[in-house]
N, C-alpha and C. Protein backbone atom coordinates (compact mmCIF):
# COMPACT_ATOMS: atom_id res chain seq x y z
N UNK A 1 117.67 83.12 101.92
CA UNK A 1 118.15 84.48 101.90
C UNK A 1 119.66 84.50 101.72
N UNK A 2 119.95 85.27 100.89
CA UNK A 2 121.77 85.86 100.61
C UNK A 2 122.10 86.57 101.85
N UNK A 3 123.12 86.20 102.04
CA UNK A 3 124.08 86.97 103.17
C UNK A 3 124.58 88.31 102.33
N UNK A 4 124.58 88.15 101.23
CA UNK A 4 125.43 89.40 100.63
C UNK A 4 124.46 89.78 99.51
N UNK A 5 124.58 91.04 99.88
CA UNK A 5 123.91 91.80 99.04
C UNK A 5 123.93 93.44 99.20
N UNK A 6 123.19 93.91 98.54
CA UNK A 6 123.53 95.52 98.47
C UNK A 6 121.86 96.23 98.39
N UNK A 7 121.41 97.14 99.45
CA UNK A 7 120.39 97.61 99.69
C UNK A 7 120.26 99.00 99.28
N UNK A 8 119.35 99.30 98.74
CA UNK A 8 119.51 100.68 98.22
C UNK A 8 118.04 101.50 98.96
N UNK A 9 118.06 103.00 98.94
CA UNK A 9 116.64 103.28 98.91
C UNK A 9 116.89 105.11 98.65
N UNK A 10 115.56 105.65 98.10
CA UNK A 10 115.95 106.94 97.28
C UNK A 10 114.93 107.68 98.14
N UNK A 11 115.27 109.38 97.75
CA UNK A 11 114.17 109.78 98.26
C UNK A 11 113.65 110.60 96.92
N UNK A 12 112.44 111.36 97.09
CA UNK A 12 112.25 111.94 95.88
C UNK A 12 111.72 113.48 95.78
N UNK A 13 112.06 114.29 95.19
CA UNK A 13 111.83 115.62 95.25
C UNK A 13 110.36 116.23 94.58
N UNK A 14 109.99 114.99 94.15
CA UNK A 14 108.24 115.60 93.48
C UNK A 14 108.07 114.07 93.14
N UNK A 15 106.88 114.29 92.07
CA UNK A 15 106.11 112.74 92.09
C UNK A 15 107.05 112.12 90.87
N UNK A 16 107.55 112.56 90.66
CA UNK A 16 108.62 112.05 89.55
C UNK A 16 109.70 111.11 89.74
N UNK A 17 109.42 110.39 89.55
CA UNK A 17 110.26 108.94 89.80
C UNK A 17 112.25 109.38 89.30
N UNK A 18 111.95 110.61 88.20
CA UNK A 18 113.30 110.68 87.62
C UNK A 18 113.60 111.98 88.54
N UNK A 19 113.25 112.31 90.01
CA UNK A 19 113.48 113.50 90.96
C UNK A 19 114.39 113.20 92.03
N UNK A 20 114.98 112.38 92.31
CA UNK A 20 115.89 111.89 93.03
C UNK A 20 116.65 113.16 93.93
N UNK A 21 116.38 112.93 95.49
CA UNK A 21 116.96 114.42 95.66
C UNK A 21 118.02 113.52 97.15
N UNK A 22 118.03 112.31 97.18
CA UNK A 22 119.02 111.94 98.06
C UNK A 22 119.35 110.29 97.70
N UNK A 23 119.92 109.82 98.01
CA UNK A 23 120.23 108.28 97.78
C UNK A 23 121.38 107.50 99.15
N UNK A 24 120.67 106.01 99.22
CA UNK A 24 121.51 105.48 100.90
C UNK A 24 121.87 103.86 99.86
N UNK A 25 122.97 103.56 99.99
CA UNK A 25 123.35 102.58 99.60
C UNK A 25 124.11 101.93 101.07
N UNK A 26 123.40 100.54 101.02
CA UNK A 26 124.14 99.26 102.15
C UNK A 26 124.97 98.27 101.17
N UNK A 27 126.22 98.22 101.74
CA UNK A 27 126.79 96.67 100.98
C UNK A 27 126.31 96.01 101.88
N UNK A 28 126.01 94.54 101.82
CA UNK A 28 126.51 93.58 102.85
C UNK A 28 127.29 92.53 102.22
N UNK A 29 128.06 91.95 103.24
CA UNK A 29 129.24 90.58 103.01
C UNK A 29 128.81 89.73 103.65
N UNK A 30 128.53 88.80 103.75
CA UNK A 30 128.84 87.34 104.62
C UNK A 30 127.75 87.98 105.94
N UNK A 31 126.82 89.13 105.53
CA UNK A 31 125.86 89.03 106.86
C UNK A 31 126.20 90.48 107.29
N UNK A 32 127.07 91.18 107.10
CA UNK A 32 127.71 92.45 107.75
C UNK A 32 127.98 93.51 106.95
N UNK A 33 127.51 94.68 107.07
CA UNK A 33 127.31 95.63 106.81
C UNK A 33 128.88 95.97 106.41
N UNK A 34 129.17 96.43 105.47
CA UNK A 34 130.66 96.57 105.13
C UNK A 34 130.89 97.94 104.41
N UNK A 35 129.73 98.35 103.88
CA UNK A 35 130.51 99.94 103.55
C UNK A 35 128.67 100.82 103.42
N UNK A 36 128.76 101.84 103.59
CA UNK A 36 127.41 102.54 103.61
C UNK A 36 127.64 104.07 102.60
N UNK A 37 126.95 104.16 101.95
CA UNK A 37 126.82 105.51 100.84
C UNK A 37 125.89 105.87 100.95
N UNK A 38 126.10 107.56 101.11
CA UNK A 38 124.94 108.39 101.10
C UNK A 38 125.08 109.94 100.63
N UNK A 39 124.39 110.21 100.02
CA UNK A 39 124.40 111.66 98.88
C UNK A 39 122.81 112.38 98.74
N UNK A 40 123.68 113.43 98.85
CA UNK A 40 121.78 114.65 98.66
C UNK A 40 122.45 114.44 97.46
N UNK A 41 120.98 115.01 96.26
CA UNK A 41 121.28 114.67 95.02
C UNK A 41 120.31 115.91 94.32
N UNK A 42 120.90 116.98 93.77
CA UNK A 42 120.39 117.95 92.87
C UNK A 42 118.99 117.63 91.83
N UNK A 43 118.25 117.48 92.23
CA UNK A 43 117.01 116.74 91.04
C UNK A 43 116.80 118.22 90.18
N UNK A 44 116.40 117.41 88.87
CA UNK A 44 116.16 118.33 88.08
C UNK A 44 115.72 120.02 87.99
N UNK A 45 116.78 120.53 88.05
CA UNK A 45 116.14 122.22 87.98
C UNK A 45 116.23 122.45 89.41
N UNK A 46 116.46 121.58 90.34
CA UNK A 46 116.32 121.76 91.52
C UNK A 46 115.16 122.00 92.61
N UNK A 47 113.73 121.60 91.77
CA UNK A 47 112.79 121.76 91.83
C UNK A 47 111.99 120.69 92.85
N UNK A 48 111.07 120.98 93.62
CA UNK A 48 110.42 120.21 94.81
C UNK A 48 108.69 120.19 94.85
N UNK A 49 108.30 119.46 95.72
CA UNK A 49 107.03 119.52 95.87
C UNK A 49 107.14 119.97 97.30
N UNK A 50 106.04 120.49 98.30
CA UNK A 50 106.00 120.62 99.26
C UNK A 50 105.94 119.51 100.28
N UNK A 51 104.99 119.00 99.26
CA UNK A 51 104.43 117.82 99.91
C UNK A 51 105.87 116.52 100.60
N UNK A 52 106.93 116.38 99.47
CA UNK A 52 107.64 115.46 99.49
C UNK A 52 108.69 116.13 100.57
N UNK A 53 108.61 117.32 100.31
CA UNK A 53 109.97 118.22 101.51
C UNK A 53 109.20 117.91 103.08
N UNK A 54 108.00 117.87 102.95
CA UNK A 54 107.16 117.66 104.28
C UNK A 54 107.80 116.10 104.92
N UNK A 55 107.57 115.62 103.85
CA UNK A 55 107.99 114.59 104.40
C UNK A 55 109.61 113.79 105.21
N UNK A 56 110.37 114.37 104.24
CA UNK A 56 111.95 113.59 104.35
C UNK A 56 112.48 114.83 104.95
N UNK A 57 112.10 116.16 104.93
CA UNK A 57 112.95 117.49 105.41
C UNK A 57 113.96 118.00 104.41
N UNK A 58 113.82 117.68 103.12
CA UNK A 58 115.26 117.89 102.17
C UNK A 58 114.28 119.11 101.42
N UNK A 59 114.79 120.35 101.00
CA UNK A 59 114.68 121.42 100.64
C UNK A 59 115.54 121.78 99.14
N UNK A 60 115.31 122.97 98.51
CA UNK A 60 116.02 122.94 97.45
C UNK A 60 117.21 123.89 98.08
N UNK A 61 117.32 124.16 99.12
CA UNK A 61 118.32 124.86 99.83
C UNK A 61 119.68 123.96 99.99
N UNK A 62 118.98 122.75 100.24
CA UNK A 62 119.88 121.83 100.66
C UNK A 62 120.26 120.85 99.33
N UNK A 63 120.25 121.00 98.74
CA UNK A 63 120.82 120.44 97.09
C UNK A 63 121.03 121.41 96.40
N UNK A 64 121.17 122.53 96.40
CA UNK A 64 121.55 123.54 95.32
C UNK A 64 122.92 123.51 94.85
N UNK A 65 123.89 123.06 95.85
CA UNK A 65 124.98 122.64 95.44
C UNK A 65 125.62 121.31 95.32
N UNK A 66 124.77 119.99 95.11
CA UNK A 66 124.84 118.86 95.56
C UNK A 66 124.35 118.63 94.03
N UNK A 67 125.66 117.53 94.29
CA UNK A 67 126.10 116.71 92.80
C UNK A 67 124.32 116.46 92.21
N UNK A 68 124.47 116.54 90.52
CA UNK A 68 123.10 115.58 90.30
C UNK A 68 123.15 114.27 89.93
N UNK A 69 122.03 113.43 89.52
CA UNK A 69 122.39 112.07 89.17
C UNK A 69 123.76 111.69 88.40
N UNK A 70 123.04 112.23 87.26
CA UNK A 70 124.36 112.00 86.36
C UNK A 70 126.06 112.11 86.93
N UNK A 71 126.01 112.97 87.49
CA UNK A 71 127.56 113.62 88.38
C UNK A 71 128.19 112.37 89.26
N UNK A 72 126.94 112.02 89.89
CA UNK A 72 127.18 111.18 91.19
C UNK A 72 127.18 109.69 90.40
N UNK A 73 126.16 109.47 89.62
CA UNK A 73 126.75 108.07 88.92
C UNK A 73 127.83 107.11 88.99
N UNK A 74 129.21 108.00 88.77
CA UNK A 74 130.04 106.95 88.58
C UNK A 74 130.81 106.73 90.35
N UNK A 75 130.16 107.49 91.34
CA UNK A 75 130.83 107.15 92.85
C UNK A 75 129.69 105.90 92.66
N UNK A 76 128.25 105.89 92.29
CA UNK A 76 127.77 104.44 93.13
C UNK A 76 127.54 103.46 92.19
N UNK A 77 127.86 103.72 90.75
CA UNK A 77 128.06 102.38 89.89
C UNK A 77 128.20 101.21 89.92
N UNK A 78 129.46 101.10 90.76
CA UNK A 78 130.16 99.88 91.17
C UNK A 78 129.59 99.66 92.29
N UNK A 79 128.98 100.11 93.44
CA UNK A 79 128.20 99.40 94.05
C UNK A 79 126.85 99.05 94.28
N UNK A 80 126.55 99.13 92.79
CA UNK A 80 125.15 98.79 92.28
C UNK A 80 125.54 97.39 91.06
N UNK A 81 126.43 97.28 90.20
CA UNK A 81 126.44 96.60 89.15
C UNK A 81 126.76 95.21 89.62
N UNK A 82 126.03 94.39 89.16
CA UNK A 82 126.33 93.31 88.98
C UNK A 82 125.76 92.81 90.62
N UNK A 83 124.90 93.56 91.03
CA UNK A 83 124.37 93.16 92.61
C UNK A 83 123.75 92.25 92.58
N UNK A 84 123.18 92.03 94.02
CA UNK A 84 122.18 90.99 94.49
C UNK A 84 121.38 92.11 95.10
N UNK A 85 119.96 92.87 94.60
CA UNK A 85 119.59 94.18 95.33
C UNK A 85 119.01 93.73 96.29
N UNK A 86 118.40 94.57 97.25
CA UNK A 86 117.54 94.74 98.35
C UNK A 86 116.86 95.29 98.74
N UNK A 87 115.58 96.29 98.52
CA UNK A 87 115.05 97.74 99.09
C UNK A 87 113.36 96.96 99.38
N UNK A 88 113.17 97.87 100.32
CA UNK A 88 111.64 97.66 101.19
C UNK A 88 110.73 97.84 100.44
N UNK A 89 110.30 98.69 99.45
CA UNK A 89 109.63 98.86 98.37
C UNK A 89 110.40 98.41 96.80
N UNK A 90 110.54 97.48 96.44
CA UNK A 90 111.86 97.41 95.04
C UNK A 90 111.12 97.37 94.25
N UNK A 91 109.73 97.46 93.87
CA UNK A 91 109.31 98.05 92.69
C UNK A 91 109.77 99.45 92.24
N UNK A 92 109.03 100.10 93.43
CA UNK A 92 109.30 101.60 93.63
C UNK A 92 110.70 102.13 93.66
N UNK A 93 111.59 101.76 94.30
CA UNK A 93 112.97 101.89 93.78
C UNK A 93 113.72 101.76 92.41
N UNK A 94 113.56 100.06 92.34
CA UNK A 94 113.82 99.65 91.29
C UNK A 94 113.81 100.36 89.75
N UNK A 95 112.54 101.48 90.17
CA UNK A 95 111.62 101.88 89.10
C UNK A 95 112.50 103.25 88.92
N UNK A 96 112.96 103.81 90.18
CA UNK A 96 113.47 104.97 90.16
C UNK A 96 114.79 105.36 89.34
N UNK A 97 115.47 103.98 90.10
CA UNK A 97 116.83 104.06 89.66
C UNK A 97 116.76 103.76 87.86
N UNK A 98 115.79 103.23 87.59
CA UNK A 98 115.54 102.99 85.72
C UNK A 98 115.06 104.48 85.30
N UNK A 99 114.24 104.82 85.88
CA UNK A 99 113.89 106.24 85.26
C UNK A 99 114.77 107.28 85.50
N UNK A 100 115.52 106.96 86.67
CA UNK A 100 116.49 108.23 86.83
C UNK A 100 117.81 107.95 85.94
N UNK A 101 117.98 107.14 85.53
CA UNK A 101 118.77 106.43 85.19
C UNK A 101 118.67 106.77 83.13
N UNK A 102 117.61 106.88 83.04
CA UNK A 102 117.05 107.02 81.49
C UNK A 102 116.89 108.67 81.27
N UNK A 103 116.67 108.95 82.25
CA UNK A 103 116.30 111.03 82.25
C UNK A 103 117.67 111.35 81.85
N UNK A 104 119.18 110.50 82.18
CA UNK A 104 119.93 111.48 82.13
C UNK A 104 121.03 110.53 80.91
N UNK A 105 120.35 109.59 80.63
CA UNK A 105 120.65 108.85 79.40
C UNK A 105 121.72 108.07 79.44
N UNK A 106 121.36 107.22 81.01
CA UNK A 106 122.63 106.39 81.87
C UNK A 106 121.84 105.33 81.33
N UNK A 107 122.72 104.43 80.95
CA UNK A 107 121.87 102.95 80.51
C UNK A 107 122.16 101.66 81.42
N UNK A 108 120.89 101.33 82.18
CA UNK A 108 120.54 100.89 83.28
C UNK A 108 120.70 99.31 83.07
N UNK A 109 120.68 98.75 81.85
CA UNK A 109 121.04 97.61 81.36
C UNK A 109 122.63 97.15 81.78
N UNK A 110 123.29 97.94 81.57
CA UNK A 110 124.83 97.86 81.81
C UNK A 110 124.99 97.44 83.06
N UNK A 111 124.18 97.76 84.33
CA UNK A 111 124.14 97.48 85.35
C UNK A 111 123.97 95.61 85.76
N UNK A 112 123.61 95.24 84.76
CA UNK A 112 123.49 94.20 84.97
C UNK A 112 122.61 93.41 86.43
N UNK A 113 121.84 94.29 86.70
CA UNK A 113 121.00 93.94 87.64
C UNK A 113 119.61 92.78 87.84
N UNK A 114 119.14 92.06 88.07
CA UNK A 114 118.10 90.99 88.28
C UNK A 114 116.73 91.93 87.67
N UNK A 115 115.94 91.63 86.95
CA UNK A 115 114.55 92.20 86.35
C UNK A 115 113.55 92.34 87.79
N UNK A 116 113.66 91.57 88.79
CA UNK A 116 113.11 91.99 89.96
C UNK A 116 113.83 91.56 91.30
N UNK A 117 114.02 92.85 91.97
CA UNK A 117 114.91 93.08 93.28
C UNK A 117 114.22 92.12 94.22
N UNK A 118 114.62 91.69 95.49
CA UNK A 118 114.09 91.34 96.61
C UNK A 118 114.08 92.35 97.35
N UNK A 119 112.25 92.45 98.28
CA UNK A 119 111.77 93.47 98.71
C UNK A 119 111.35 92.83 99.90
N UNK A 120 111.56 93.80 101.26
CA UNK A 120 111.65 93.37 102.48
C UNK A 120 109.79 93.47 102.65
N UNK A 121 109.01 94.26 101.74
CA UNK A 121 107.80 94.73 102.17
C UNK A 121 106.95 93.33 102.03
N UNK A 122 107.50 92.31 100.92
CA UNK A 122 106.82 91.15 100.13
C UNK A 122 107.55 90.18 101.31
N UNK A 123 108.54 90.44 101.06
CA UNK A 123 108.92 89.07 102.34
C UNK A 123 107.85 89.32 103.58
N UNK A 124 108.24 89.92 104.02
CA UNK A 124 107.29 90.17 105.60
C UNK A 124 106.12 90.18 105.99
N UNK A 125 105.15 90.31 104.25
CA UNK A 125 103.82 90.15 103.82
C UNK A 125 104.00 88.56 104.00
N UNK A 126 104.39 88.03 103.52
CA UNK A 126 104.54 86.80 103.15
C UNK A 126 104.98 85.67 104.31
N UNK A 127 105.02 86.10 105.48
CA UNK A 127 105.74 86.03 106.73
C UNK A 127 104.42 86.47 107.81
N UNK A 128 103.03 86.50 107.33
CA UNK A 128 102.25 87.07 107.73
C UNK A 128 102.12 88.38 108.47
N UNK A 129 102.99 88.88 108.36
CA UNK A 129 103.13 90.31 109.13
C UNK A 129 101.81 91.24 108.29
N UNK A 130 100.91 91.67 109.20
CA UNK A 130 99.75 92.04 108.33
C UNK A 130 100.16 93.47 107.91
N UNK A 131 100.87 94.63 107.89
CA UNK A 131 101.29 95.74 107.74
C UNK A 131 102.93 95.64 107.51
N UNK A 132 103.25 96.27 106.45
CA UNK A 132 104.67 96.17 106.25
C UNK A 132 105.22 97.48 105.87
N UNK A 133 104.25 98.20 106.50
CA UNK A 133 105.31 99.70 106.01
C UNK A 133 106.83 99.59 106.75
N UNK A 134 107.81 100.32 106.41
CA UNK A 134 109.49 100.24 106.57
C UNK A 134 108.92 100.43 108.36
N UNK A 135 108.54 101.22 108.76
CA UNK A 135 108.23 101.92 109.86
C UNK A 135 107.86 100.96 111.10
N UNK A 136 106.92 100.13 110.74
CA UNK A 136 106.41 99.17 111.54
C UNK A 136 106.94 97.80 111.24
N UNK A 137 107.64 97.73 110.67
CA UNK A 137 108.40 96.35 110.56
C UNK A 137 109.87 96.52 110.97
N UNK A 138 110.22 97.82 111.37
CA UNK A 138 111.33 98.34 111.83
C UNK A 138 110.76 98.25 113.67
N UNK A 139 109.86 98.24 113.81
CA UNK A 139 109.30 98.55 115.22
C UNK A 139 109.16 97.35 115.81
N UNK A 140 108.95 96.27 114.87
CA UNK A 140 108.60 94.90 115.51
C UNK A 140 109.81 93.86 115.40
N UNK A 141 110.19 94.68 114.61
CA UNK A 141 111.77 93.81 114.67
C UNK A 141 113.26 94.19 115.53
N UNK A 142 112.87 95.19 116.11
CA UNK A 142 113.82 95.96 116.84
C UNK A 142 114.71 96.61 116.00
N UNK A 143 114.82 97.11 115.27
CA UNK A 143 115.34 97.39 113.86
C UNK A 143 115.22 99.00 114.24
N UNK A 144 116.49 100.08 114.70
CA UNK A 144 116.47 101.42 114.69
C UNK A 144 116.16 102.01 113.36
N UNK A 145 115.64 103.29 113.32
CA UNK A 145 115.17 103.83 112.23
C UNK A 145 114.89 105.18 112.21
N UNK A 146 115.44 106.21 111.56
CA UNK A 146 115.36 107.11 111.65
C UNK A 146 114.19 107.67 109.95
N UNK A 147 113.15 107.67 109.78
CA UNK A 147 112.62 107.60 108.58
C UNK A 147 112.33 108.39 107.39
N UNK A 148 112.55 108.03 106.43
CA UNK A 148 112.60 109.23 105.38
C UNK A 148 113.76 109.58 105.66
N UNK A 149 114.95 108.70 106.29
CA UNK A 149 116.62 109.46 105.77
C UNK A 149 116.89 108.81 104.63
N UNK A 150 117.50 108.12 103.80
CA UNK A 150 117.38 107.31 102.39
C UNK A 150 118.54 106.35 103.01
N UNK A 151 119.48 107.01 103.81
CA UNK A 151 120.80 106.16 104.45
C UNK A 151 120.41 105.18 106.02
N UNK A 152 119.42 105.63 106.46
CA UNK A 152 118.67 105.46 107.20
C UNK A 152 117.50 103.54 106.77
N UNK A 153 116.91 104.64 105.95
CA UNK A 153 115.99 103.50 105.29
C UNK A 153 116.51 102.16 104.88
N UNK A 154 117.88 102.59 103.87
CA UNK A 154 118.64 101.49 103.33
C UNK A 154 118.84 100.48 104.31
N UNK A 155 119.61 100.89 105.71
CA UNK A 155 120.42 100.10 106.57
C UNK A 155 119.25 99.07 107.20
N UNK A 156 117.95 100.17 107.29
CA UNK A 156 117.16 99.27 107.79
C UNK A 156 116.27 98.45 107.04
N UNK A 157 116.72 98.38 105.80
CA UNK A 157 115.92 97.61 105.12
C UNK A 157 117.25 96.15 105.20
N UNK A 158 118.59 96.52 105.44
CA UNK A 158 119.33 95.48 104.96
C UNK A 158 118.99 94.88 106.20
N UNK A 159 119.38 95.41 107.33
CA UNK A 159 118.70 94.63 108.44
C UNK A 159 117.76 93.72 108.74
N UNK A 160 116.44 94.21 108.42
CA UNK A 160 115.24 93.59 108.03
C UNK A 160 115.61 92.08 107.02
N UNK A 161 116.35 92.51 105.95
CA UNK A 161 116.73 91.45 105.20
C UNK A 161 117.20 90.39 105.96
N UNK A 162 118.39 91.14 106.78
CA UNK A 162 118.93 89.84 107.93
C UNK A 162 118.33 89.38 108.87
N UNK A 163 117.19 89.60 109.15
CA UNK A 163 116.41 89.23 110.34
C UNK A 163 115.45 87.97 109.78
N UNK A 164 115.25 88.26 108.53
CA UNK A 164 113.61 87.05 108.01
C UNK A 164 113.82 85.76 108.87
N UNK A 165 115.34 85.11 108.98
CA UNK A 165 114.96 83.83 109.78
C UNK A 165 114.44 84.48 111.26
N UNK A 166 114.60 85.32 111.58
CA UNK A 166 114.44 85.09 113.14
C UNK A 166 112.45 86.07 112.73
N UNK A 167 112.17 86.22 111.77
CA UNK A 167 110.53 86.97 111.75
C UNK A 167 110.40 85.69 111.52
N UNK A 168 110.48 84.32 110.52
CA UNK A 168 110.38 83.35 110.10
C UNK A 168 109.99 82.27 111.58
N UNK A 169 111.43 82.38 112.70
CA UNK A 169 110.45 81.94 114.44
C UNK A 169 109.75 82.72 114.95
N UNK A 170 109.49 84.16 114.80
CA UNK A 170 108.26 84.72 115.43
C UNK A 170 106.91 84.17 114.22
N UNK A 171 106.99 83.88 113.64
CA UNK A 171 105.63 83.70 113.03
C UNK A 171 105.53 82.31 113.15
N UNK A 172 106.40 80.76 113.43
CA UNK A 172 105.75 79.97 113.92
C UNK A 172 105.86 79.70 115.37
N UNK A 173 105.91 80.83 116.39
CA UNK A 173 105.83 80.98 117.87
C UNK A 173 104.64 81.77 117.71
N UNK A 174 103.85 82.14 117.00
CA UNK A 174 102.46 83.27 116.69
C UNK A 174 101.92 84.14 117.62
């Protein structure tokens, strides 16, 4: 595992991967959390599902005046390019930030990012942890969590990241 790296995680305003209605960025350095970003984010038209507001609490009330992708782009550029990523689901992320990324005709290549992120959900699978939602691997690791915040999620996914050696002695202490 990298000591340094940068954790991301999104939330989403409908089933649309290019709906982005908040975003939590973690740096880490040498093991330590060194700068944290977080933004509600205007998704397209400003438009929601119920279903997804049920979940995270973000409303179109609460982005109506909040930067959209494109706007906000160049604050988290640089602490996305040229990373070492990290997110609990990084398909699903991964996937977001490409599609959100293509909706507004940001070219995601430039980013220079790895073709596949490291994902805390595969490590911890892999670590025999039989359930790896963010939620319960936040619970067994002592890992605070406030869920469905995106700034929230991030920290605790970088966390999680920093913990694998010590899930690594709980799984051969069994």
């Amino acid at each position: 595992m990298l000591d340094t790296f940068t954790a991301i995680d999104f939330e989403l305003a409908t089933a649309k991967y290019s709906s982005v209605c908040s975003v939590g960025i973690v740096e880490v350095v040498n093991g330590e959390i060194v700068n944290e970003f977080y933004s509600l984010v205007k998704p397209p038209q400003n438009k929601y599902m119920w279903q997804t507001s049920r979940v995270h609490g973000i409303k179109p009330k609460h982005t109506s005046s909040a930067p959209t992708f494109e706007e906000l782009f160049p604050s988290i550029e640089q602490l996305l390019a040229s990373k070492h990523m990290v997110a609990h689901d990084e398909l699903l992320d991964r996937s977001v930030l490409k599609e959100t990324m293509g909706f507004y005709s940001l070219a995601y290549e430039k980013l220079g990012l790895p073709a596949i992120w490291d994902c805390t959900s595969k490590i911890y699978r892999s670590l025999g942890f039989e359930r790896t939602k963010l939620s319960i691997c936040c619970e067994l690791m002592g890992v605070e969590l406030k869920h469905h915040d995106a700034l929230s999620d991030a920290r605790a996914t970088a966390e999680l990241y920093l913990k694998v050696e010590e899930a690594m002695q709980m799984k051969k202490l069994g």
